[in-house]
Protein backbone atom coordinates (compact mmCIF):
# COMPACT_ATOMS: atom_id res chain seq x y z
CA UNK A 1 100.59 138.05 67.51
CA UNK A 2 100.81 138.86 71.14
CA UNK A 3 103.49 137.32 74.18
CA UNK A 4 100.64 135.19 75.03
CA UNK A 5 100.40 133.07 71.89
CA UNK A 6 103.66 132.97 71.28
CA UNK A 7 104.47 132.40 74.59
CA UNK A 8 101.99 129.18 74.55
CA UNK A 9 103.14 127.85 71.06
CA UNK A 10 106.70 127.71 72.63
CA UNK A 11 105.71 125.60 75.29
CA UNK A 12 102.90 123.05 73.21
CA UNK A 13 106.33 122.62 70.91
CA UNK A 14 108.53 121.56 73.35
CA UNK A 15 106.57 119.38 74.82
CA UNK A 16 105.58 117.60 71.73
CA UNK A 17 109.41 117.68 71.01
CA UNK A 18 110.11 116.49 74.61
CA UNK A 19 107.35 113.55 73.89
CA UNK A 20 108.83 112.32 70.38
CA UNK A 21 112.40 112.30 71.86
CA UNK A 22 111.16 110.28 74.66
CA UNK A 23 108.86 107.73 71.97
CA UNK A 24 111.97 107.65 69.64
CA UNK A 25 114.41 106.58 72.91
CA UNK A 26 111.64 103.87 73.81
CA UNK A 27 111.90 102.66 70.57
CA UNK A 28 114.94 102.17 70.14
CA UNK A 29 115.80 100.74 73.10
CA UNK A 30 113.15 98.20 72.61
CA UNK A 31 114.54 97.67 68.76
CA UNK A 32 117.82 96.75 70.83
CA UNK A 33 116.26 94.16 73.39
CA UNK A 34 116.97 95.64 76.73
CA UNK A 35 113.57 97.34 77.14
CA UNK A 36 112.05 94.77 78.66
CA UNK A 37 114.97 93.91 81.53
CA UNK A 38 115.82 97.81 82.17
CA UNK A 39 111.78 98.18 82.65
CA UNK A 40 111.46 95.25 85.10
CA UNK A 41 114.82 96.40 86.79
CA UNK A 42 113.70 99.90 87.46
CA UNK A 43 110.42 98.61 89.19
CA UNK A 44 112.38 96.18 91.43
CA UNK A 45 114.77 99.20 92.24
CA UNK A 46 112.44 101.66 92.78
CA UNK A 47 110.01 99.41 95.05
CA UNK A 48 113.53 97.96 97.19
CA UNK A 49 115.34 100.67 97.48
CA UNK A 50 113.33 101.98 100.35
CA UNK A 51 113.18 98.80 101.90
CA UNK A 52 116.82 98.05 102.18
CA UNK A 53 116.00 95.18 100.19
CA UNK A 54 118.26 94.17 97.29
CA UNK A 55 118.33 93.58 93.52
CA UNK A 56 120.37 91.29 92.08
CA UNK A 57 120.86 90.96 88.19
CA UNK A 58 121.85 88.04 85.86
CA UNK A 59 122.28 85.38 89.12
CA UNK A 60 123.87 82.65 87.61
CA UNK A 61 123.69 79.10 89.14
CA UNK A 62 125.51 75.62 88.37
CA UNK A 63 125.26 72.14 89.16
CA UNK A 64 125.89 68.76 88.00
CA UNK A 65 127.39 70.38 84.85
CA UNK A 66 124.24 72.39 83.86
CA UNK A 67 123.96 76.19 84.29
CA UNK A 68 120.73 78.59 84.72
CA UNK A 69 120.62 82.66 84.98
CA UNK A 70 117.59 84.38 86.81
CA UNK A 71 117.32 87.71 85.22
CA UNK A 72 116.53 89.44 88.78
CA UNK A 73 116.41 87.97 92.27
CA UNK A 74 115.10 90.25 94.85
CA UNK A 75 116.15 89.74 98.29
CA UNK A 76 114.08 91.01 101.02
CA UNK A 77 113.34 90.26 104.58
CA UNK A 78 110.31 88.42 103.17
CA UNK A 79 112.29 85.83 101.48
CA UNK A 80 113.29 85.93 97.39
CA UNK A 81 111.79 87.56 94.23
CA UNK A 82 113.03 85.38 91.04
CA UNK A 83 112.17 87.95 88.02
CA UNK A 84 112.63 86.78 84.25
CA UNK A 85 111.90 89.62 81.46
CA UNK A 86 110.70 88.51 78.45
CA UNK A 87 110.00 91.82 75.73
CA UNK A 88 108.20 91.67 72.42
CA UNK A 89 106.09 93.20 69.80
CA UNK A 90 102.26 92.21 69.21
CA UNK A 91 99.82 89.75 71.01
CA UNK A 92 101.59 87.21 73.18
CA UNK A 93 100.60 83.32 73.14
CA UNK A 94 101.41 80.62 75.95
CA UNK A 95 100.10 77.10 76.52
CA UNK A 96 101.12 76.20 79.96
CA UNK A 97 101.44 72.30 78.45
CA UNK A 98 103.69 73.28 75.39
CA UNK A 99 107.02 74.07 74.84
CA UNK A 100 107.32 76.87 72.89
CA UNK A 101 105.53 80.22 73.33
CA UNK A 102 105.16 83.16 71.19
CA UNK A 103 105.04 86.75 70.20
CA UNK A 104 102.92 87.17 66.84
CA UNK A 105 102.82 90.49 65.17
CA UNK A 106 101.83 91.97 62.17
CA UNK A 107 105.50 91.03 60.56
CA UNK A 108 106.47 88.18 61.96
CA UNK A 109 106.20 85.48 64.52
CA UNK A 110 108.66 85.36 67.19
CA UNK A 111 109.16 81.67 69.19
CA UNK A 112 110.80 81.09 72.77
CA UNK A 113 110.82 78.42 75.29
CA UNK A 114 107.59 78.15 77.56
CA UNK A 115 108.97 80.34 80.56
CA UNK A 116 107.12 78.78 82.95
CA UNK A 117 108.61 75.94 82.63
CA UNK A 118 111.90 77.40 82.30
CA UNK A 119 111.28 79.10 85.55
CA UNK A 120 110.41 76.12 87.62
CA UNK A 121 114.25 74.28 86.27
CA UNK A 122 115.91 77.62 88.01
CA UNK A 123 113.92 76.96 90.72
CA UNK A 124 114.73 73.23 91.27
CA UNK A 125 118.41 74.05 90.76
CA UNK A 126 118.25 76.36 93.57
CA UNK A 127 116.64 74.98 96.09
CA UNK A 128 118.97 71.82 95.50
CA UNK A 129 121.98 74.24 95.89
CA UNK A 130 120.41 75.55 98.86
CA UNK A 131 119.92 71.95 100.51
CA UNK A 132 123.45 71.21 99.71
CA UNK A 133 124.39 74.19 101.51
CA UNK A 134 122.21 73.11 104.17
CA UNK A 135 119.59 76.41 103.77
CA UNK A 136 115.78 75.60 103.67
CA UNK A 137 112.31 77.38 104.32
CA UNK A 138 113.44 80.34 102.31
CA UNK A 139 110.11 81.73 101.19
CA UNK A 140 110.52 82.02 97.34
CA UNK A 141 108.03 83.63 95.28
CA UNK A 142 108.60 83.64 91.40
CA UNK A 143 107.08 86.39 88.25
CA UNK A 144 107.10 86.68 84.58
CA UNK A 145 106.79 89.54 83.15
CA UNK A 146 106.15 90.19 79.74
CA UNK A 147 106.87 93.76 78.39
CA UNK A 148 105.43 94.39 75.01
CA UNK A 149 105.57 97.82 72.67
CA UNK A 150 101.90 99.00 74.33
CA UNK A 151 101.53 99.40 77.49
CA UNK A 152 99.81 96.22 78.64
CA UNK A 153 100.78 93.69 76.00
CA UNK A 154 97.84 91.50 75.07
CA UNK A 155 97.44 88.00 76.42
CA UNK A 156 96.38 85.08 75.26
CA UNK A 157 96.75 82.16 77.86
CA UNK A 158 95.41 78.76 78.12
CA UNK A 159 95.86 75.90 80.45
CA UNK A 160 96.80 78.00 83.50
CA UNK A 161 97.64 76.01 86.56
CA UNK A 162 96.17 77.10 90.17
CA UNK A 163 98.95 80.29 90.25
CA UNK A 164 99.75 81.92 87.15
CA UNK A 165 103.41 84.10 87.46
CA UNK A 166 102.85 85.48 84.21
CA UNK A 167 101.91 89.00 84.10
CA UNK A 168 102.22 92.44 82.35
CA UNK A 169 104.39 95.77 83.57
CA UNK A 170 100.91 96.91 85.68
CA UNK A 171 99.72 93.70 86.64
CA UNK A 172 103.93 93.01 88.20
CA UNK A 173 103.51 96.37 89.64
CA UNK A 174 100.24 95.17 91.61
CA UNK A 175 102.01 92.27 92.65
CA UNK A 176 104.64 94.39 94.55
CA UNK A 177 101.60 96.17 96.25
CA UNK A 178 100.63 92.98 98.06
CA UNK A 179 101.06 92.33 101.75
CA UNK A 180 103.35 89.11 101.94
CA UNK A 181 106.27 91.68 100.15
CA UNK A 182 105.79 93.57 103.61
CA UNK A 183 105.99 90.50 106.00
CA UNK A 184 109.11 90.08 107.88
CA UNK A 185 110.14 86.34 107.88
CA UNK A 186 113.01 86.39 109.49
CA UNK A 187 115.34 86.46 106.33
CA UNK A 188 118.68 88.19 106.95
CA UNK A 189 119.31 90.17 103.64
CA UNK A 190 123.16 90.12 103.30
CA UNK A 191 123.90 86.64 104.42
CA UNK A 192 121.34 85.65 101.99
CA UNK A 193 123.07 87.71 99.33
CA UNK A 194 126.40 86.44 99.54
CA UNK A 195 124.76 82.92 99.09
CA UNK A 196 123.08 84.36 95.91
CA UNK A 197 126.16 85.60 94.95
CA UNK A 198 128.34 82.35 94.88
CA UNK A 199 125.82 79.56 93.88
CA UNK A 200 128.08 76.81 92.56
């Protein structure tokens, strides 16, 4: 056996070794449930960094007694990103009318909250902290992006309203790619940030 073929066998085994490390990583960080949130966070990073623009994680909010968490908030001279993260296994199911949604696989059936809805209470609880603060016309765009083991989790969707802010990992990353995330409305980024930062 010549350098040549040994030389090539060497290098098709490491990368097949460099590929089931990577797979086995994936996997297990999805096993542990922060697959979906590290994804969404390094696509938020990656697109703001440039920018200036900033990433905020786990933004907590309270009023009246009742408390709400936005996974990410982007702040940009545009206005706000709210982000929520929602990972799971198999074919994904939401009725914009019910409650609960779900994740069904091959073992089991997994059942949340319909984030839609759950996204439009952290809304309303912000923009009634902002009026008590005395802040309006901040331009506030909302996503939810579903992360699943493949790479575009499959869909199944019914009763979608006029805008629907739930999407896969490509279809968030086509999102970014639109204009409006460009337009400069005025917003100044660190005043807005220490707002974000303090919302009680």
């Amino acid at each position: 056996m010549n350098n040549s073929v040994i030389i090539l066998i060497a290098v098709v085994a490491f990368c097949a070794a460099v590929f089931i490390a990577w797979y086995l990583m994936k996997n297990l960080r999805f096993t542990k449930g922060n697959y979906g949130k590290q994804t969404v966070k390094s696509i938020l990073k990656r697109f703001a960094f440039p920018r200036k623009y900033k990433v905020l994680e786990n933004v907590s909010m309270e009023l009246d007694g009742k408390t709400q968490t936005i996974d990410f908030v982007m702040v940009g001279e545009f206005g706000l990103l709210f982000v929520s993260a929602l990972q799971g296994k198999g074919d994904f199911y939401g009725d914009f009318t019910e409650e609960y949604w779900s994740f069904v696989d091959n073992e089991k059936k997994v059942r949340f909250l319909n984030p839609v809805k759950e996204m439009d209470k952290k809304l309303d609880m912000f923009r009634r902290l902002m009026a008590k603060k005395k802040v309006y016309n901040l331009k506030i765009e909302s996503a939810v992006v579903i992360v699943g083991s493949k790479a575009d989790a499959p869909m199944y969707l019914s009763h979608v309203g006029k805008e629907n802010i739930v999407m896969t990992v490509n279809q968030f990353k086509k999102l970014l790619e639109k204009e409006k995330f460009e337009q400069d409305n005025n917003i100044d980024v660190v005043a807005v940030t220490d707002v974000l930062s303090n919302l009680h």
